[in-house]
Protein backbone atom coordinates (compact mmCIF):
# COMPACT_ATOMS: atom_id res chain seq x y z
CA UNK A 1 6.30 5.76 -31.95
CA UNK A 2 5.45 3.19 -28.93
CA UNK A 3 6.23 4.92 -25.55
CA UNK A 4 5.88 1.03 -24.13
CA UNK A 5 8.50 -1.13 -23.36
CA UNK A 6 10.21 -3.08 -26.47
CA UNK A 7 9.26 -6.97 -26.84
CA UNK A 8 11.56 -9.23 -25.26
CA UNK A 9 14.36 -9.56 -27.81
CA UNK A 10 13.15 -8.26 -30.71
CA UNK A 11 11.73 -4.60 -32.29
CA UNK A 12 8.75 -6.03 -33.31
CA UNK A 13 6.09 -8.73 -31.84
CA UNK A 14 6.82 -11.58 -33.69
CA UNK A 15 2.72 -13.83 -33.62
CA UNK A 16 2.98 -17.15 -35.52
CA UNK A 17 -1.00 -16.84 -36.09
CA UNK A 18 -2.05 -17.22 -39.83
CA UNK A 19 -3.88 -14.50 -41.03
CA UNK A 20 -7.95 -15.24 -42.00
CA UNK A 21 -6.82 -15.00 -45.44
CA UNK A 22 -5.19 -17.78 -45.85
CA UNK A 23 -6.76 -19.77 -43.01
CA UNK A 24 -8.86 -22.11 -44.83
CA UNK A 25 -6.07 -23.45 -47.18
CA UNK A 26 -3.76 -24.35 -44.58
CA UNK A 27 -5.98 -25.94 -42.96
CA UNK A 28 -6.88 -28.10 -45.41
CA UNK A 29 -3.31 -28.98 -45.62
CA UNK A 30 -2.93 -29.61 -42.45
CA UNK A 31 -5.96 -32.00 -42.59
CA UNK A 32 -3.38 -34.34 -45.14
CA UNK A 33 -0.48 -34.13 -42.32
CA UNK A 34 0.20 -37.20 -39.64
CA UNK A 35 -1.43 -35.65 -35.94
CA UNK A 36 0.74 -34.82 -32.81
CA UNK A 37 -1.58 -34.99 -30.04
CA UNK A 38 -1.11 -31.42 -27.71
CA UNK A 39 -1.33 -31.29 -23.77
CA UNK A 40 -2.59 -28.73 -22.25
CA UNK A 41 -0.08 -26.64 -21.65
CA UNK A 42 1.50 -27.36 -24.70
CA UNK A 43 -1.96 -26.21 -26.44
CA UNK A 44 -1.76 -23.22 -23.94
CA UNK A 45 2.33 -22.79 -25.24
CA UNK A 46 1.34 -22.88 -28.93
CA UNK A 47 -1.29 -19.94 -27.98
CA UNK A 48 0.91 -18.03 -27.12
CA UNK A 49 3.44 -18.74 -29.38
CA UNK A 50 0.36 -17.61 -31.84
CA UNK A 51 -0.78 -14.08 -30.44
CA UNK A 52 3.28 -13.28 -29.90
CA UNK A 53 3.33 -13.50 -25.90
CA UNK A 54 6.49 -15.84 -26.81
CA UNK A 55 8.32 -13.50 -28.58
CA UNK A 56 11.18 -13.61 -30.17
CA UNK A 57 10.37 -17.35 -30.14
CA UNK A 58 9.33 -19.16 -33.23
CA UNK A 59 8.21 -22.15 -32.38
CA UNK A 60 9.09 -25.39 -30.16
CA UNK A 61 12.84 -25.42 -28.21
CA UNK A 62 15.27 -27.80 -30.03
CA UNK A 63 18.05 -29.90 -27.61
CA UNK A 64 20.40 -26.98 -27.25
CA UNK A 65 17.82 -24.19 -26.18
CA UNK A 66 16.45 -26.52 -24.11
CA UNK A 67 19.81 -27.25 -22.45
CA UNK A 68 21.03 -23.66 -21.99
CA UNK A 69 17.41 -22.42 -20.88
CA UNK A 70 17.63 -25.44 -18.32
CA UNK A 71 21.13 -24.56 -17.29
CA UNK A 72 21.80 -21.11 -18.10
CA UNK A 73 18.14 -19.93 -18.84
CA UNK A 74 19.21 -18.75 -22.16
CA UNK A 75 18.37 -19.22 -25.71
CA UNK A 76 21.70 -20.36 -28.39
CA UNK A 77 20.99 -17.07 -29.78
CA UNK A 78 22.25 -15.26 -26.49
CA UNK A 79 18.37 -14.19 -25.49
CA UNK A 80 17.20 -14.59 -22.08
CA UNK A 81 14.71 -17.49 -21.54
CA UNK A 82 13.80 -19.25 -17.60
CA UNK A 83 11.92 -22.37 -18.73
CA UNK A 84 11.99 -24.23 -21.88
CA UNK A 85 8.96 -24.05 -24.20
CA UNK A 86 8.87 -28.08 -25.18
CA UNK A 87 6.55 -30.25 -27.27
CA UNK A 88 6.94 -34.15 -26.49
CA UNK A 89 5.50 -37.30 -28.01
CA UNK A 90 5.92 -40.86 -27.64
CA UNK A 91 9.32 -42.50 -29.02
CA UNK A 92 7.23 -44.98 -31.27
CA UNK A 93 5.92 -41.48 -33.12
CA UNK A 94 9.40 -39.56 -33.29
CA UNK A 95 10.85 -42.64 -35.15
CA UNK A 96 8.34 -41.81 -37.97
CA UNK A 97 9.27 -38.04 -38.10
CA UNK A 98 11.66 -36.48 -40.39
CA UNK A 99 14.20 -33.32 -40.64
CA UNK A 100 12.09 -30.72 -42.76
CA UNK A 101 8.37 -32.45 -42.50
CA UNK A 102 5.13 -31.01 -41.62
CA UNK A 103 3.18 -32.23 -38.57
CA UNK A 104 -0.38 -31.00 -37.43
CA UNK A 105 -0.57 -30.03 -34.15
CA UNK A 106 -3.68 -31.42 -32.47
CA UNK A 107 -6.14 -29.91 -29.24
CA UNK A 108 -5.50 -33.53 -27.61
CA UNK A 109 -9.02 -32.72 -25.68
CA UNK A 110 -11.03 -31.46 -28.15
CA UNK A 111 -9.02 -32.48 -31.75
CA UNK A 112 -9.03 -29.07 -33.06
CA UNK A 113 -6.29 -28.55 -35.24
CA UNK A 114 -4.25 -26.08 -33.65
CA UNK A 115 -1.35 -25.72 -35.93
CA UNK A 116 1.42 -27.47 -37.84
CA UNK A 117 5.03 -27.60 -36.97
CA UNK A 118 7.75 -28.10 -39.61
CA UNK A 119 10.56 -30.80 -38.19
CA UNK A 120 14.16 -29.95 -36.95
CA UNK A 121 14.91 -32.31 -35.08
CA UNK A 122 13.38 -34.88 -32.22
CA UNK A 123 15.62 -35.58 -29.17
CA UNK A 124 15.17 -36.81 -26.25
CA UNK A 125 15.98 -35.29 -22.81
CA UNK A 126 16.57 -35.99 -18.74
CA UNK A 127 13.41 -35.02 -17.23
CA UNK A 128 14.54 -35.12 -13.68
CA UNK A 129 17.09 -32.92 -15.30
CA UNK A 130 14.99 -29.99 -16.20
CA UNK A 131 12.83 -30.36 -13.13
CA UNK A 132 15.27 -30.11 -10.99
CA UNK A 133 16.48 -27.32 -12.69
CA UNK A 134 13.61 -25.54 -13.05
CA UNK A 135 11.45 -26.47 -10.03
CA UNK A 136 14.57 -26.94 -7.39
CA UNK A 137 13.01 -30.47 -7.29
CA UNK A 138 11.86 -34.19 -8.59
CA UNK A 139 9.00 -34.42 -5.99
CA UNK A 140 6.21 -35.88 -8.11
CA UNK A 141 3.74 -34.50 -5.83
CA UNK A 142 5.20 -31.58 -7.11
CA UNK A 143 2.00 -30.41 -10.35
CA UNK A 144 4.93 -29.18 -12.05
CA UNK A 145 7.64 -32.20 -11.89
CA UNK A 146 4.26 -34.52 -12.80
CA UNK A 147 3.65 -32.63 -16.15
CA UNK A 148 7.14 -32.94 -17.29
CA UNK A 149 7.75 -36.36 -15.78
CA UNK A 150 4.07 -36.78 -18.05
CA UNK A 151 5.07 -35.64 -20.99
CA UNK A 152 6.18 -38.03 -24.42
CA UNK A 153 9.88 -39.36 -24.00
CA UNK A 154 10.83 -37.44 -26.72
CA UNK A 155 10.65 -33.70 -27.78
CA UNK A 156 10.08 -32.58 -30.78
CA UNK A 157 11.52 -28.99 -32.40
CA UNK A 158 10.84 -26.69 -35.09
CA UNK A 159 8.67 -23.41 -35.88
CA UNK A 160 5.71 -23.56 -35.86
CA UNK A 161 1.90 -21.93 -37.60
CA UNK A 162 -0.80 -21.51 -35.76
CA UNK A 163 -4.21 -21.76 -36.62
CA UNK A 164 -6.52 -21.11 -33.59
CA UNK A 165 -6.79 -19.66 -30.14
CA UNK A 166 -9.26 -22.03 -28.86
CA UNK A 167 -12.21 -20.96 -27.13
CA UNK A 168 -10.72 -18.15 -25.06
CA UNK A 169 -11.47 -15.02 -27.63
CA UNK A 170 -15.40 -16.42 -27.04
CA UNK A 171 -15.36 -17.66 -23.63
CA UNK A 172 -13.90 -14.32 -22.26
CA UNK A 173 -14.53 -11.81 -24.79
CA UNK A 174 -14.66 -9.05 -22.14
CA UNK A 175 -11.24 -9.83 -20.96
CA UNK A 176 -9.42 -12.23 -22.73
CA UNK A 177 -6.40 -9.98 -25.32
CA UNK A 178 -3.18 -11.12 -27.46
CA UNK A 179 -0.43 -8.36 -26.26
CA UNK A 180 -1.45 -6.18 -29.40
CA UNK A 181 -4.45 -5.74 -28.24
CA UNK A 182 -2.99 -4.56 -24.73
CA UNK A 183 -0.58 -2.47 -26.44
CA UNK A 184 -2.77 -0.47 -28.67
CA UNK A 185 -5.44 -0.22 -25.36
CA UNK A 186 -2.24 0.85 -23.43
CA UNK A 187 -1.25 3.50 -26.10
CA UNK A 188 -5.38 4.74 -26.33
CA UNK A 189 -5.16 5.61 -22.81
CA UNK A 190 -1.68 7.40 -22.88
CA UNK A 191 0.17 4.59 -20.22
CA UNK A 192 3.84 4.97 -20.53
CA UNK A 193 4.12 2.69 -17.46
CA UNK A 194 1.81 -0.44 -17.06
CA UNK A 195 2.00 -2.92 -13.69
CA UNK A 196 0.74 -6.22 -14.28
CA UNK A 197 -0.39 -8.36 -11.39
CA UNK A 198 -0.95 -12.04 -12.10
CA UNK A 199 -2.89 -13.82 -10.20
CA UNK A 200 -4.77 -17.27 -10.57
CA UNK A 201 -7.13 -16.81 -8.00
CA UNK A 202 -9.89 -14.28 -6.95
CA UNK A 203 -8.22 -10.64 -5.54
CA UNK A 204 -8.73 -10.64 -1.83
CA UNK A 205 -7.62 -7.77 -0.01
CA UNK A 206 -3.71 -8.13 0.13
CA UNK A 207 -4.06 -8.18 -3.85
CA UNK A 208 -6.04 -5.18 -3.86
CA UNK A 209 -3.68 -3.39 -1.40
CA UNK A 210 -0.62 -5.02 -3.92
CA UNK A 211 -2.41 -2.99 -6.56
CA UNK A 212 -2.85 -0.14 -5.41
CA UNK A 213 0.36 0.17 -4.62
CA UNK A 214 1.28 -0.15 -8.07
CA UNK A 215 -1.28 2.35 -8.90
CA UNK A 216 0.91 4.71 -6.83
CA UNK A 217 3.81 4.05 -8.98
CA UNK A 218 2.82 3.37 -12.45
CA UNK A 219 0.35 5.27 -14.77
CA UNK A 220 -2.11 1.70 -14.88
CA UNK A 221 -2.58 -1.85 -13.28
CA UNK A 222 -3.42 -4.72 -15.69
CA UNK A 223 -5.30 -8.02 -13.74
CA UNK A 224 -3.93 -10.60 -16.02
CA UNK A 225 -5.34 -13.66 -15.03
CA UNK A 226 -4.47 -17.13 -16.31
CA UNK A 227 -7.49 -18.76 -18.01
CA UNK A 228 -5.73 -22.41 -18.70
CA UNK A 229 -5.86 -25.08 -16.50
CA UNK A 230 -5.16 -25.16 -12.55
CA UNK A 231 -4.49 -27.21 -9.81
CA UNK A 232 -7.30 -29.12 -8.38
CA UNK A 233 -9.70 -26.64 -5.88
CA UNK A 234 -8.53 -23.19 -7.39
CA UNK A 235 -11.77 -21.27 -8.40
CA UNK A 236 -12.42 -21.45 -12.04
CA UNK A 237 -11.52 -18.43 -14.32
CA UNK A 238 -15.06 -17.58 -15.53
CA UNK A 239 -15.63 -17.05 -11.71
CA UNK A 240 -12.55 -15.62 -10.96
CA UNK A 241 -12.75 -12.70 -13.62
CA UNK A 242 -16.55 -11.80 -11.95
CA UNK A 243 -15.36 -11.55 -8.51
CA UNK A 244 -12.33 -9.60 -10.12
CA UNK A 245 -14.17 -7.51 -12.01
CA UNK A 246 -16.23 -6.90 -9.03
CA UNK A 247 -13.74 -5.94 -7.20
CA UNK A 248 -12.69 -3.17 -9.85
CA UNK A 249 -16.44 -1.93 -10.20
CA UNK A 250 -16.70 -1.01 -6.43
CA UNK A 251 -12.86 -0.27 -5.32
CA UNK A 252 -10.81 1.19 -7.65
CA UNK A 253 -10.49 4.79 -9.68
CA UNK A 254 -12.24 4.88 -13.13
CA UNK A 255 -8.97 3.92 -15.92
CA UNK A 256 -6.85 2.78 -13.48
CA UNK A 257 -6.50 -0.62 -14.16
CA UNK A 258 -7.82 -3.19 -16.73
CA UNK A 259 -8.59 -6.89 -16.60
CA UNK A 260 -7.10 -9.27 -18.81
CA UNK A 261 -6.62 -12.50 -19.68
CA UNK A 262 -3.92 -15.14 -20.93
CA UNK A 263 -3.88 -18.55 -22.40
CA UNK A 264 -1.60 -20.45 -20.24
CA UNK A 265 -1.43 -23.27 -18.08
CA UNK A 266 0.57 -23.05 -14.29
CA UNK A 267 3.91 -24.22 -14.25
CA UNK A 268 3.90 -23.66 -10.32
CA UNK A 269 7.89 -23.33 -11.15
CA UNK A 270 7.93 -20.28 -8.26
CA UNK A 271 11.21 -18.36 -8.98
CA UNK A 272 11.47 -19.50 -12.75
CA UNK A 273 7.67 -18.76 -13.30
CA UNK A 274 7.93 -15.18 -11.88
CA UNK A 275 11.14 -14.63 -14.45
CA UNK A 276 9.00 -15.78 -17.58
CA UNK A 277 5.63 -13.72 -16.20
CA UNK A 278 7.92 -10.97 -16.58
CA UNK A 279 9.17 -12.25 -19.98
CA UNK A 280 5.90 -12.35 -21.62
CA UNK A 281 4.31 -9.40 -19.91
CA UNK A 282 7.14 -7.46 -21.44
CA UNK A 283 5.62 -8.58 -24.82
CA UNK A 284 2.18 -7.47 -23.64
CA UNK A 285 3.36 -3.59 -22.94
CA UNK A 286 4.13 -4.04 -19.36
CA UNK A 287 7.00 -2.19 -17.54
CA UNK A 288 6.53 -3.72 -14.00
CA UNK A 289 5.08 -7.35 -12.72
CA UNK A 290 4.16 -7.04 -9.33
CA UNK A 291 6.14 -10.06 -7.18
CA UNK A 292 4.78 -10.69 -3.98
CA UNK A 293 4.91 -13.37 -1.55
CA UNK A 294 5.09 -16.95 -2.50
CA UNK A 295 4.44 -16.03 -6.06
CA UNK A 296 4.02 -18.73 -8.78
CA UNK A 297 4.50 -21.60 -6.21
CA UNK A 298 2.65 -24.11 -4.60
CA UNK A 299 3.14 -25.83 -1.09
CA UNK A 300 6.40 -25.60 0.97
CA UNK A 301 8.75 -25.97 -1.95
CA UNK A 302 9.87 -22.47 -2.54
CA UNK A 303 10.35 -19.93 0.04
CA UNK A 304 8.33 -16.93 0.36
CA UNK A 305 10.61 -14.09 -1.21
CA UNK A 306 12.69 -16.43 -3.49
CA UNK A 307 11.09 -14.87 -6.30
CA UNK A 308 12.01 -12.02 -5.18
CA UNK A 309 15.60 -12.98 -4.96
CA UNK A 310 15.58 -14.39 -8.62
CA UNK A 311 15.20 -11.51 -10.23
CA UNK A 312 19.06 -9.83 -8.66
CA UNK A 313 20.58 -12.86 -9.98
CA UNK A 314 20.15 -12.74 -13.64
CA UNK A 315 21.62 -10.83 -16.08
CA UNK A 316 21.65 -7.07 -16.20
CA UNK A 317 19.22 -5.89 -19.40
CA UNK A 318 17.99 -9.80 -19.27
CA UNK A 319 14.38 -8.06 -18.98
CA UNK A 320 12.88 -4.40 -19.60
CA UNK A 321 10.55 -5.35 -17.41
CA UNK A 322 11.19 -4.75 -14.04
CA UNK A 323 9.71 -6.31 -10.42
CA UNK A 324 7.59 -4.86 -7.86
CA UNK A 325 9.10 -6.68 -5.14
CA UNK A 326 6.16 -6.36 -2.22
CA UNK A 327 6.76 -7.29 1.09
CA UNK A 328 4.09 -9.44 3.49
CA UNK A 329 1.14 -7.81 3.17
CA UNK A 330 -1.97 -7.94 6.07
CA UNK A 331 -4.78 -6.73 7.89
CA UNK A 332 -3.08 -4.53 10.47
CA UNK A 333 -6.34 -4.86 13.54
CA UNK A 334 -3.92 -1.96 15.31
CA UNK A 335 -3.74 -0.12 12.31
CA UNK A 336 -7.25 -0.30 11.24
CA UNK A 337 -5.94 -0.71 7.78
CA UNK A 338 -4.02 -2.94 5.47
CA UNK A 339 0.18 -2.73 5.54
CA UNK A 340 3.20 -4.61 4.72
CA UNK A 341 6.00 -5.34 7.35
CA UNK A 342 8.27 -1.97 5.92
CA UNK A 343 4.64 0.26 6.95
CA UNK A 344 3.80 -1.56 9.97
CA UNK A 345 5.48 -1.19 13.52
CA UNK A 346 3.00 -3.08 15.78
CA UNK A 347 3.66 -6.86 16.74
CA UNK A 348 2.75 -10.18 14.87
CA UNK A 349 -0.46 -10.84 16.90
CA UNK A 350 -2.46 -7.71 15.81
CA UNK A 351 -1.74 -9.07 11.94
CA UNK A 352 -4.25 -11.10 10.41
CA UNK A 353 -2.51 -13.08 7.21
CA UNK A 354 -4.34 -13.15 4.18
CA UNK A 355 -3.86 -15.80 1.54
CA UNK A 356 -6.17 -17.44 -1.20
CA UNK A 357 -5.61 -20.55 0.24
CA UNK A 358 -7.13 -19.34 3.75
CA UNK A 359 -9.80 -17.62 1.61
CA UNK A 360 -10.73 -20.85 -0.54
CA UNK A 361 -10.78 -23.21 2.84
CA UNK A 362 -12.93 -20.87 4.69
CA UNK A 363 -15.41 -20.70 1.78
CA UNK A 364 -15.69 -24.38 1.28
CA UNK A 365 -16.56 -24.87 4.79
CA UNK A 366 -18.88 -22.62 5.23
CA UNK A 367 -17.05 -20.58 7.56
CA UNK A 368 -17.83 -16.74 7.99
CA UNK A 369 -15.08 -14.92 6.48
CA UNK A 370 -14.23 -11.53 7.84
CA UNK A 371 -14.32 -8.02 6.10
CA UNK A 372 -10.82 -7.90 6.42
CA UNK A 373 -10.17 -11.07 4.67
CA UNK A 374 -12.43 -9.85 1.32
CA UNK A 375 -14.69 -7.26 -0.35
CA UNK A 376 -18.12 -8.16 0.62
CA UNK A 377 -19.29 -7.77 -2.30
CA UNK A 378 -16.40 -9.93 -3.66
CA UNK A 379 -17.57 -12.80 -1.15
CA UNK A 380 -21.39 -12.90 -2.35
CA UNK A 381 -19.58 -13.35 -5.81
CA UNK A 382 -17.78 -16.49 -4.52
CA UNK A 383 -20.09 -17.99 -2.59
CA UNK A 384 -22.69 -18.25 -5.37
CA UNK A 385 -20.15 -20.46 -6.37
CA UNK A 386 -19.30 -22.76 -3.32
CA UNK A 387 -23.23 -22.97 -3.24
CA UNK A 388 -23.32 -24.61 -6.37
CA UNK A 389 -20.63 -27.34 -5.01
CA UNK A 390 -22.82 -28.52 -2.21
């Protein structure tokens, strides 16, 4: 018996992936169906929705799980959800569709079939609504509010099959796992309690302090990295995972932490993000998410520890799996070390801040950046890169 955490609401994982076996017939039904173009992160949704990181959801939200998850951020059935899991098209398309018919679910990039959808229903929705609700704001500067405000005018429900994982299981073969696979490596090396730190950029050395930390605490770290899309100037995830994996080579104990990947796409929905990273690392095995500053946002529209805050206002038993809530963490030039404002007595001008941000401008201009900033060994990684912007 599994000494890991359950999946969220449900015994079991619960992947909507067809097996191999029967692969090649279904898609040669699907190849008969009308085509619903995917986004991104809808692609990146249906992924997941495939390998089971959705769990115990069975395909795309209808009206009234997207109005309590929007609201109440909570399924009909009672289960705890923070942001709705939504497929859109246009209005002219949803007049064709039917209760009860079959769609195929198209890569919208690279027409793959991804999947096929049978029909509940199609309805349409307040956008400014749900971003609001789940972003705290309609700023369409805000890469968030712009993919919803995006998306078709209509959504459209049902459960779904899926067919494919895209490229990821070949693009990042070293890293890239469904939350089975986690599980069973989880269970192979006897971790009871796993700490998963997301992160969408290169570790710099607040993230390795962050994990260490959780090292401290937890029999094993997982790096889960998202490998969908970002935000224009984040490092890409092929580069990411070397300078990561760096980083593990030269700084950490020997099966104390694994890297891993995931097929999502950003939200940047700060507080409600951090709630569903939780979510679906519960599916993957994990006990604890490590929640430090600013995670999941972007800019000045969430404030630093609001994330933190998040997780004392939902439900108790919403999640198994619990937060590492992390202070600031910095260079400490006093202490000769890195710390966090509970280890750290001394004043604000011997801290040096370290962000990814800070670490990305300072690379792309060239400037030196300081030992205390990032592994060397991590920086000759990363400026390989830069080099090849020039």
């Amino acid at each position: 018996m599994s000494t890991l955490v359950m999946p969220h609401g449900s015994p079991v994982l619960l992947p909507r992936l067809v097996a191999d076996t029967a692969l090649v017939d279904e898609l040669a039904h699907a190849a008969t169906l009308p085509k619903l173009q995917l986004s991104s992160r809808e692609v990146g949704d249906l992924m997941m929705l495939g390998i089971g990181g959705f769990t115990p959801l069975e395909g795309f939200m209808g009206h009234d799980d997207w109005r309590g998850v929007c609201d109440n951020m909570q399924l009909t059935s009672g289960v705890f959800w923070p942001i709705p899991i939504t497929l859109s098209t246009s209005t002219e398309q949803a007049s064709e569709l039917k209760s009860g018919q079959e769609v195929a679910l198209v890569d919208g990039e690279t027409q793959e079939i991804m999947g096929v959808l049978r029909v509940s229903e199609t309805y349409s929705i307040d956008k400014a609504h749900e971003c609001q609700q789940v972003f705290k704001t309609t700023d369409a500067a805000h890469p968030g509010v712009k993919m919803v405000m995006d998306q078709g005018a209509v959504n459209v429900a049902g459960p779904v099959k899926v067919f494919s994982q895209g490229a990821f299981p070949q693009q990042y073969a070293d890293t890239y796992m469904t939350p089975q696979q986690t599980r069973d490596l989880f269970t192979a090396k006897g971790w009871k309690t796993v700490a998963a730190f997301q992160t969408r950029n290169p570790m710099h050395r607040s993230h390795e302090y962050l994990a260490k930390i959780a090292i401290e605490i937890c029999d094993g770290v997982m790096i889960h990295s998202l490998l969908g899309k970002l935000k224009a100037g984040d490092i890409p995830a092929e580069v990411r995972q070397e300078a990561i994996s760096t980083l593990i080579d030269h700084y950490f104990v020997k099966d104390t932490v694994i890297q891993s990947g995931y097929p999502l796409d950003m939200r940047y929905a700060g507080p409600r993000e951090a709630l569903l990273h939780a979510l679906f690392r519960q599916n993957y095995g994990c006990s604890h998410l490590i929640v430090g500053r600013d995670h999941a946002g972007v800019g000045d529209y969430y404030g630093p520890f609001d994330a933190h805050h998040i997780f004392d206002q939902i439900p108790e038993g919403a999640l198994l799996t619990k937060p590492l809530k992390i202070d600031w963490t910095f260079w400490c030039n006093a202490c000769g070390d890195m710390a966090s404002t509970r280890t750290c007595p001394h004043t604000p001008e011997d801290r040096v801040l370290v962000s990814g941000t800070k670490l990305r401008h300072a690379l792309s201009s060239g400037e030196t950046v300081p030992a205390n900033f990032s592994r060397p060994e991590v920086l000759e990684v990363l400026q390989r890169y830069y080099a090849t912007l020039d």
